[in-house]
Protein backbone atom coordinates (compact mmCIF):
# COMPACT_ATOMS: atom_id res chain seq x y z
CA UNK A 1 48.76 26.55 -24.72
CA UNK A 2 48.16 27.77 -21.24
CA UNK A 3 45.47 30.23 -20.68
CA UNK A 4 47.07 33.49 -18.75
CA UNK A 5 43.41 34.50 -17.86
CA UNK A 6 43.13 31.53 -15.62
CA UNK A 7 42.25 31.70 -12.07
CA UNK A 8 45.49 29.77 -11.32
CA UNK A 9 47.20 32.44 -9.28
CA UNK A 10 44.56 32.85 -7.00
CA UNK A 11 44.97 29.05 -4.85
CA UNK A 12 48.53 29.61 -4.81
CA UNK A 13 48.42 29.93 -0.90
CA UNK A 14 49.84 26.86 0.39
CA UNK A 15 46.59 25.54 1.53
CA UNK A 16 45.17 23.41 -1.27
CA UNK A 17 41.78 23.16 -3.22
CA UNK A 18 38.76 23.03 -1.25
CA UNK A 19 36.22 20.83 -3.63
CA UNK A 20 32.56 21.70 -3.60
CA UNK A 21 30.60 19.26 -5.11
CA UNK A 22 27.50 20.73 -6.28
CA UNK A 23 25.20 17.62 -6.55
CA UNK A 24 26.49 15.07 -4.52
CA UNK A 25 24.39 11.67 -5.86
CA UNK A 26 26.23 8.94 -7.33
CA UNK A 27 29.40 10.62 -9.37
CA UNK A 28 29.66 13.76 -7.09
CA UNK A 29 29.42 11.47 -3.77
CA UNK A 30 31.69 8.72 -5.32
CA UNK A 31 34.65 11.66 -6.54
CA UNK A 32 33.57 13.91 -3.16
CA UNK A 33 34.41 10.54 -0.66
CA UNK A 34 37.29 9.79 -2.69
CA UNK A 35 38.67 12.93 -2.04
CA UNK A 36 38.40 12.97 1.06
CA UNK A 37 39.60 9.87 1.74
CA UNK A 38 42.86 11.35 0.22
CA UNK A 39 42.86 14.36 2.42
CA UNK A 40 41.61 16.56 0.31
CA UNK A 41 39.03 19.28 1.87
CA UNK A 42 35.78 18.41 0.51
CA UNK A 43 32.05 20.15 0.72
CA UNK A 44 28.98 18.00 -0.38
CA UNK A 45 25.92 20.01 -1.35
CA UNK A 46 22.97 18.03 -2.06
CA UNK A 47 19.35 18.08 -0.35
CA UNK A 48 16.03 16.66 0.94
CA UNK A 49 16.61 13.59 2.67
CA UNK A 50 20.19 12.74 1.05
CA UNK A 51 21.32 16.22 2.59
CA UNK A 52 20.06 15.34 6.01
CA UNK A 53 21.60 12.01 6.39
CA UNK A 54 24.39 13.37 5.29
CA UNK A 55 24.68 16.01 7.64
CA UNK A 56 24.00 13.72 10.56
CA UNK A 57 25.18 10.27 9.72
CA UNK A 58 28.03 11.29 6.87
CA UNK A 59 28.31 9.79 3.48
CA UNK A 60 29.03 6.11 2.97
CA UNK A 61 30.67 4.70 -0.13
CA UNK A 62 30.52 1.63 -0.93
CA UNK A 63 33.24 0.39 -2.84
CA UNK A 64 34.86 -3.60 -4.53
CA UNK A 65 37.53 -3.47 -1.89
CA UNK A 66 35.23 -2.41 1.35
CA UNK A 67 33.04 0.50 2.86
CA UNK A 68 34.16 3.69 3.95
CA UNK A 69 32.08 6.45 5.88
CA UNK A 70 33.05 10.31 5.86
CA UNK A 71 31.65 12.89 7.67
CA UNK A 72 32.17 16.02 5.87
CA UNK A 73 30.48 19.82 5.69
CA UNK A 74 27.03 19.55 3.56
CA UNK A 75 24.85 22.21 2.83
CA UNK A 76 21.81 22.92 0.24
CA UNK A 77 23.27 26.04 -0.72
CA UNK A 78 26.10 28.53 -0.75
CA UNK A 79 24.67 30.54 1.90
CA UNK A 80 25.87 28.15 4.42
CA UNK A 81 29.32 28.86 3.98
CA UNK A 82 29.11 32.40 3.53
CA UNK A 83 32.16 34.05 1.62
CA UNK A 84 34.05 31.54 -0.95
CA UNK A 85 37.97 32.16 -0.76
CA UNK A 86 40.04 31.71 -3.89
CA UNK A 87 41.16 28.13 -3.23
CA UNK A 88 37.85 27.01 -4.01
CA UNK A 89 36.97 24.74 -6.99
CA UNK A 90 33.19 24.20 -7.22
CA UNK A 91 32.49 20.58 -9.05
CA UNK A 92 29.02 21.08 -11.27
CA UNK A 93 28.10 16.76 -10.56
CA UNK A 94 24.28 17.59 -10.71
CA UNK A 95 22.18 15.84 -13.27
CA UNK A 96 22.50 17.80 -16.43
CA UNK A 97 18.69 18.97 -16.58
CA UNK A 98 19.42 20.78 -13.06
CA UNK A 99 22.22 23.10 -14.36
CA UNK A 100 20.77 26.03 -14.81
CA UNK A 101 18.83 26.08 -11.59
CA UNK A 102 22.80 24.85 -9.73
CA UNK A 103 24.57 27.59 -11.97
CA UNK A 104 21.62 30.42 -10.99
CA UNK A 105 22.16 29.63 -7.08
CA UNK A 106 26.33 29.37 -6.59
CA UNK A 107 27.32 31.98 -9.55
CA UNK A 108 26.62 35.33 -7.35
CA UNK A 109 28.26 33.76 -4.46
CA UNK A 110 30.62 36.08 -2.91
CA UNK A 111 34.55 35.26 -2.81
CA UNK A 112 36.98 36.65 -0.13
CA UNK A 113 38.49 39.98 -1.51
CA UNK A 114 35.88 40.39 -3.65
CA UNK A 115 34.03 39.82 -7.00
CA UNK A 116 31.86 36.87 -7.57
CA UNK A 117 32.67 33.18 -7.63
CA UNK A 118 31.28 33.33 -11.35
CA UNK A 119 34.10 35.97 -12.01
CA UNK A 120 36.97 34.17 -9.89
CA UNK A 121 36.20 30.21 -9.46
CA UNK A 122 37.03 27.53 -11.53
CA UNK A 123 33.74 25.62 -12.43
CA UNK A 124 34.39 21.96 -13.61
CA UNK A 125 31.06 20.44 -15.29
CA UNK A 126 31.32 16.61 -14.64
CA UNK A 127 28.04 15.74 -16.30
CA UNK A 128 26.40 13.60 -19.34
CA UNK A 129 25.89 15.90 -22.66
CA UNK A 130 27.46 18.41 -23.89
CA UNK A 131 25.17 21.12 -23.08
CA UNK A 132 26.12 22.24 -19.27
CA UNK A 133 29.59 23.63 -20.03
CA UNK A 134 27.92 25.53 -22.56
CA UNK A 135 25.33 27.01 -19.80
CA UNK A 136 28.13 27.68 -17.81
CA UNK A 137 30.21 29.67 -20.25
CA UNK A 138 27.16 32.65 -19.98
CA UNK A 139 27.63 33.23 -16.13
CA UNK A 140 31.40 31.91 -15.09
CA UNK A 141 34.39 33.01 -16.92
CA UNK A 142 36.33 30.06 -16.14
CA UNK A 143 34.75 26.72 -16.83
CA UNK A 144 36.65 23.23 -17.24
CA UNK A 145 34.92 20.16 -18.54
CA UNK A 146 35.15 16.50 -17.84
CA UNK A 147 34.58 13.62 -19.96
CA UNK A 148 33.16 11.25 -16.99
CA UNK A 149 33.40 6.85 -17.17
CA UNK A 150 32.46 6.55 -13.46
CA UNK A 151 30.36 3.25 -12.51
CA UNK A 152 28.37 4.46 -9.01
CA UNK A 153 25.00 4.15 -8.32
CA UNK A 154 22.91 6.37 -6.07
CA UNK A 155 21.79 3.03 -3.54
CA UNK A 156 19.64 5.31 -0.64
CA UNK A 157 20.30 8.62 0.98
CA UNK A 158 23.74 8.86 2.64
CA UNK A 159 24.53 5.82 0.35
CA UNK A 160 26.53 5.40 -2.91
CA UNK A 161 28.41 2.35 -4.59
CA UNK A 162 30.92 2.76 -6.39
CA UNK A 163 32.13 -0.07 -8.72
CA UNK A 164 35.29 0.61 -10.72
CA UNK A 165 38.49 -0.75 -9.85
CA UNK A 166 41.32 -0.63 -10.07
CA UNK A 167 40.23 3.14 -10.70
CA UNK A 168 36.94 4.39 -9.39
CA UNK A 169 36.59 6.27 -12.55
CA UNK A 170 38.49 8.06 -16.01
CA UNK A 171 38.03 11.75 -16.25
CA UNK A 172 39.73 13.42 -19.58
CA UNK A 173 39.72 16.73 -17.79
CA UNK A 174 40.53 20.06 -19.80
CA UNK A 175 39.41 23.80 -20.12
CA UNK A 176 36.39 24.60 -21.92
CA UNK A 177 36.09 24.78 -24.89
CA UNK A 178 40.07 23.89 -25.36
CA UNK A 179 43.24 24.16 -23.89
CA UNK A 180 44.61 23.51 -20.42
CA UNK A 181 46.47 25.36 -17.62
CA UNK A 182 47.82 25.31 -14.37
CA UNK A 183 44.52 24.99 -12.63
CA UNK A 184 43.39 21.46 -14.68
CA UNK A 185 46.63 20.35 -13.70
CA UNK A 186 46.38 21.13 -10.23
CA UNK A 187 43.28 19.57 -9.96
CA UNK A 188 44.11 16.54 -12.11
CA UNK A 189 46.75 16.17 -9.28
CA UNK A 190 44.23 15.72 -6.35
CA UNK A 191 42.03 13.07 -8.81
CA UNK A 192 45.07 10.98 -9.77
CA UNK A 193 45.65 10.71 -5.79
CA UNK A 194 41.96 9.94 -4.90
CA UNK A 195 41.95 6.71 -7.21
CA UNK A 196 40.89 8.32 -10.76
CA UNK A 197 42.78 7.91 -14.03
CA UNK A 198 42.80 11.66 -15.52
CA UNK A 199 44.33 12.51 -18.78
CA UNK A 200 44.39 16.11 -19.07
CA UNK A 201 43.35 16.58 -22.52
CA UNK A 202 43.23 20.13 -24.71
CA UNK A 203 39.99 18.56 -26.91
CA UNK A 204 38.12 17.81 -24.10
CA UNK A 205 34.82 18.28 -26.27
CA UNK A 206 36.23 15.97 -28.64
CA UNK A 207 36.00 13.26 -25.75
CA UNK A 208 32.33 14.32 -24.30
CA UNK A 209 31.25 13.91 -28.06
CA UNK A 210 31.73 10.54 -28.26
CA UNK A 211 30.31 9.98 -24.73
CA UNK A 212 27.36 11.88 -26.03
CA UNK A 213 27.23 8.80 -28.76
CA UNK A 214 27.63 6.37 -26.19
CA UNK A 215 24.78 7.62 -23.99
CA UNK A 216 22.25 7.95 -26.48
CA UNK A 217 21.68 4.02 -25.42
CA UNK A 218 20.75 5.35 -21.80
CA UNK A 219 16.96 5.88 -23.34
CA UNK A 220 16.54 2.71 -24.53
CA UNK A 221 18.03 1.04 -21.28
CA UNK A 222 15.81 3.07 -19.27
CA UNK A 223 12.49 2.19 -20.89
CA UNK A 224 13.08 -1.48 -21.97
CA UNK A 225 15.93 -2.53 -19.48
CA UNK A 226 18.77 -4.00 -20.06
CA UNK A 227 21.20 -3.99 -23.57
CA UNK A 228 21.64 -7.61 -23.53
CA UNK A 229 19.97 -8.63 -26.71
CA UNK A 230 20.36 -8.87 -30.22
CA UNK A 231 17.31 -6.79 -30.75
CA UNK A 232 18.71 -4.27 -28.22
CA UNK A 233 21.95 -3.99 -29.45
CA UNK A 234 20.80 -3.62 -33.20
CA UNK A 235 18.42 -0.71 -32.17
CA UNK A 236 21.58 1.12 -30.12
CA UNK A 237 23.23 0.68 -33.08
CA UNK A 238 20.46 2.92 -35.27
CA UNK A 239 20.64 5.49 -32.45
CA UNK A 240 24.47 5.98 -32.66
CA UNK A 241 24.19 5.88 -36.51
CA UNK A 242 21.86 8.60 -36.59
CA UNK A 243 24.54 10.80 -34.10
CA UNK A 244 27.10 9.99 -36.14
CA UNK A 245 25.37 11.57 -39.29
CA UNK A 246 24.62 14.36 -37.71
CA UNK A 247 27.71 14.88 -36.07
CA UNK A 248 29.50 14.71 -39.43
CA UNK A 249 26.95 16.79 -41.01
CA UNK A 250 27.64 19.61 -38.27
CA UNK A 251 31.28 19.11 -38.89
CA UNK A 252 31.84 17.85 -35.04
CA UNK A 253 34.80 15.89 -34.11
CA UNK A 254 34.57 12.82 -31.45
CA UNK A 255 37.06 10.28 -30.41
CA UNK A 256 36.34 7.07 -32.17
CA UNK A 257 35.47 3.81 -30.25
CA UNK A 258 39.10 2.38 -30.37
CA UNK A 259 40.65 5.23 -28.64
CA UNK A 260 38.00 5.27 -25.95
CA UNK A 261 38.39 2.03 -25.20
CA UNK A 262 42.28 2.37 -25.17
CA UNK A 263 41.79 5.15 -22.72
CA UNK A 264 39.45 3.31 -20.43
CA UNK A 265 41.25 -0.61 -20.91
CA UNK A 266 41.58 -1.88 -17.10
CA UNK A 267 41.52 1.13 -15.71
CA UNK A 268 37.55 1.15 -13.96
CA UNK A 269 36.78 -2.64 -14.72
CA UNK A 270 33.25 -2.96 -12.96
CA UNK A 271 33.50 -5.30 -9.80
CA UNK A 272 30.29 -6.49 -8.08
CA UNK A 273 29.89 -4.13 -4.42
CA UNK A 274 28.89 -6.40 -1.59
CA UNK A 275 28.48 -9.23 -3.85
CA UNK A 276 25.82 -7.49 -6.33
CA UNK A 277 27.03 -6.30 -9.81
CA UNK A 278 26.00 -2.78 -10.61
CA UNK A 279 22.28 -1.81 -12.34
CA UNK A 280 21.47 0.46 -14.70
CA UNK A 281 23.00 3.70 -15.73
CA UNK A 282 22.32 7.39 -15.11
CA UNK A 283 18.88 7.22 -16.92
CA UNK A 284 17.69 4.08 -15.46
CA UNK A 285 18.28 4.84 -12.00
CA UNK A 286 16.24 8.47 -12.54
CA UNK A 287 13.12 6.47 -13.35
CA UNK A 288 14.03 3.63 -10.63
CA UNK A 289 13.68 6.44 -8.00
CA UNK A 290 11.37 7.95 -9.38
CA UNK A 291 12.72 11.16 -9.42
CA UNK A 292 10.66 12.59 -12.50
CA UNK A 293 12.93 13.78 -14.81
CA UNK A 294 15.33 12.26 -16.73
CA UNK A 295 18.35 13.51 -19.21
CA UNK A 296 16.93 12.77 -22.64
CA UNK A 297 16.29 15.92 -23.71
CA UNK A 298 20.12 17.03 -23.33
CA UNK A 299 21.52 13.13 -24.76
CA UNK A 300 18.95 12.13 -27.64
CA UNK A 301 17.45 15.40 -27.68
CA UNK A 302 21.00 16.89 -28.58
CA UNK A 303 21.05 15.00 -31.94
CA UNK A 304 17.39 15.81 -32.65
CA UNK A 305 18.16 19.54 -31.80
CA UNK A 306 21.41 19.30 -34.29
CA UNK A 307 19.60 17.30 -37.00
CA UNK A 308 17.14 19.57 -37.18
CA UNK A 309 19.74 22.96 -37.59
CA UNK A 310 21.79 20.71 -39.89
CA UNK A 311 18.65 18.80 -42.12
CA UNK A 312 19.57 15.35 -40.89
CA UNK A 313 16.60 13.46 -40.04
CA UNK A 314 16.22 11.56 -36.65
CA UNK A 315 13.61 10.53 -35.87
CA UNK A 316 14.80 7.18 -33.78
CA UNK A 317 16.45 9.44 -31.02
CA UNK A 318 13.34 12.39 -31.14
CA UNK A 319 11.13 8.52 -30.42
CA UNK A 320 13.38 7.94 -27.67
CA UNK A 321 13.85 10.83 -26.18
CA UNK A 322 9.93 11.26 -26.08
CA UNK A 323 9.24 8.36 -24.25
CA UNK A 324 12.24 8.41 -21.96
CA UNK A 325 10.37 12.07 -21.01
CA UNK A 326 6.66 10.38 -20.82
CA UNK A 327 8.65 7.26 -18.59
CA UNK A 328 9.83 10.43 -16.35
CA UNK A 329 6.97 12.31 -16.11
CA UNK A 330 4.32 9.67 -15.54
CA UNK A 331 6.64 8.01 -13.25
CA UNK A 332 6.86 4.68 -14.85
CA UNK A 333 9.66 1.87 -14.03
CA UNK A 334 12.95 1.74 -15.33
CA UNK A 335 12.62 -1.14 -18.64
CA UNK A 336 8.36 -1.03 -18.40
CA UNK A 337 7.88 -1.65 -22.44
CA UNK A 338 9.57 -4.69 -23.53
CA UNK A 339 11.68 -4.36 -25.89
CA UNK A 340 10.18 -6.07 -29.17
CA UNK A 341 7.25 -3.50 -28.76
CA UNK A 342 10.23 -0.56 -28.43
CA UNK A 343 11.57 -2.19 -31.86
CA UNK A 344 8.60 -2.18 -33.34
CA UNK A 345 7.79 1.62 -32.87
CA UNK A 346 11.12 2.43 -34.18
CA UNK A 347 10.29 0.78 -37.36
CA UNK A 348 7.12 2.57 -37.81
CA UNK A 349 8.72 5.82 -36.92
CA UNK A 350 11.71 5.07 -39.50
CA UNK A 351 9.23 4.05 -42.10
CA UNK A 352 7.65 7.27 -41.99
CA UNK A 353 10.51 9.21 -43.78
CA UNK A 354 10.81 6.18 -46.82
């Protein structure tokens, strides 16, 4: 059912979406360049030494079929651009830790003919977890949510790859928390023409759910490398066993495995970029740059924080999720404790509730 207290109305000017993309590392520089590269008008915010090369050398994407360059407006803030207008459609593509810090700077930012663009803009949260729309349901009255398969990397400043193909990624895209309108399917529009598969979808939690399940093996990737063992794999498996318990005990619904895979089936196969297959995901690359923070707390800490409102034990993801945060923090390499030892801490951790 459509919303009628969407923002729709508002872009109806002939002119298009402008996209700013709030956070623009390896998703929000991979979906910002794309749409560009379809003519869409496009705003990267970002900063430190990604915002400056972007500013004066442009954002290059690297993608299966070739590189592209674009040079496009990038600021740190809102203040930059002074008054929003009411074609604007601000993308939330920060990592999800940095939410509420994003969400505090661009939700007082004043829109052309006044009011806020918390009270006016749509706000799409393109982001691991489930928790940011959530955050952004207490400041902006209209908030859309993406469930995000989107293989990029974040390679140096002013540099991202990108590595699906024939899509460079599939985005269900829907309001939050159901329903969709006039504005998802304007904006599903643009996507589909800037080389994304998006369903528009009126269970878009449903979706994020299971990507919630799928992530929870972003922890162990990021301390112990690679899932491309037995022993890996088998541990994963625990993880997602615990989410699904507590997922069922908290009566949550989540697309099952078979439908994802439907969904995503040679749509954003991963090609090699330049010759050199794609590393780690979102988790690993935090500690590879040593950024010092990582997404744990909002992935495996999600099903700790549910287990614990809904009596579910889980202790595997609260053991992952604390050492993904001591990886972070002490500013260890991605995959530094092999994985037998990882394995072997589990067990002792499990063994403590029999």
């Amino acid at each position: 059912m459509d919303d009628l207290t969407s923002p729709a109305a508002e872009t109806d000017d002939g002119l298009g979406h402008r996209y700013i993309v709030i956070g623009a590392g390896a998703v929000g520089g991979t979906i910002g360049g794309r749409l560009a590269q379809a003519g869409r008008d496009v705003v990267l915010v970002a900063r430190g030494e990604h915002l400056e090369h972007l500013a004066a050398r442009g954002l290059h994407l690297r993608l299966p079929d070739g590189g592209l360059t674009y040079h496009l407006p990038a600021v740190p803030g809102p203040a930059p651009l002074g008054e929003l207008t009411a074609r604007d459609v601000l993308l939330l593509t920060v990592k999800v830790q940095d939410t509420e810090a994003a969400l505090a700077d661009w939700s007082a930012a004043p829109v052309a003919g006044g009011g806020t663009a918390a009270e006016r803009l749509p706000l799409v949260c393109l982001q691991n977890g489930v928790e940011s729309p959530r955050l952004a349901m207490r400041r902006f009255r209209h908030v859309y949510a993406a469930c995000v398969w989107l293989p990029s990397t974040f390679v140096e400043p002013g540099v991202i790859s990108a590595y699906g193909a024939p899509c460079s990624g599939v985005l269900h895209l829907g309001r939050y928390p159901h329903g969709v309108d006039d504005v998802v399917r304007g904006i599903a529009r643009d996507l589909r023409a800037s080389r994304f598969d998006v369903p528009v979808v009126p269970d878009v939690a449903r979706w994020r759910y299971a990507k919630l399940l799928s992530n929870l093996n972003n922890a162990v990737e990021a301390v112990s490398g690679p899932v491309d063992s037995s022993e890996s794999r088998a541990l994963c498996a625990r993880l997602r066993a615990e989410g699904e318990a507590v997922l069922a005990a908290a009566g949550i619904a989540y697309t099952s495995p078979e439908e994802e895979q439907e969904a995503r089936d040679g749509k954003a196969t991963l090609v090699p970029v330049d010759g050199v297959p794609r590393g780690g995901g979102s988790a690993w690359q935090s500690l590879a740059r040593s950024t010092g923070s990582i997404e744990a707390d909002h992935l495996n800490g999600e099903i700790a924080l549910l287990g614990r409102l809904h009596n579910v034990p889980t202790p595997l993801n609260e053991l992952l999720q604390r050492l993904a945060n001591g990886c972070a923090r002490e500013r260890l390499p991605a995959g530094a404790t092999p994985v037998r030892t990882l394995v072997r801490m589990a067990d002792t951790v499990a063994g403590t509730l029999m």
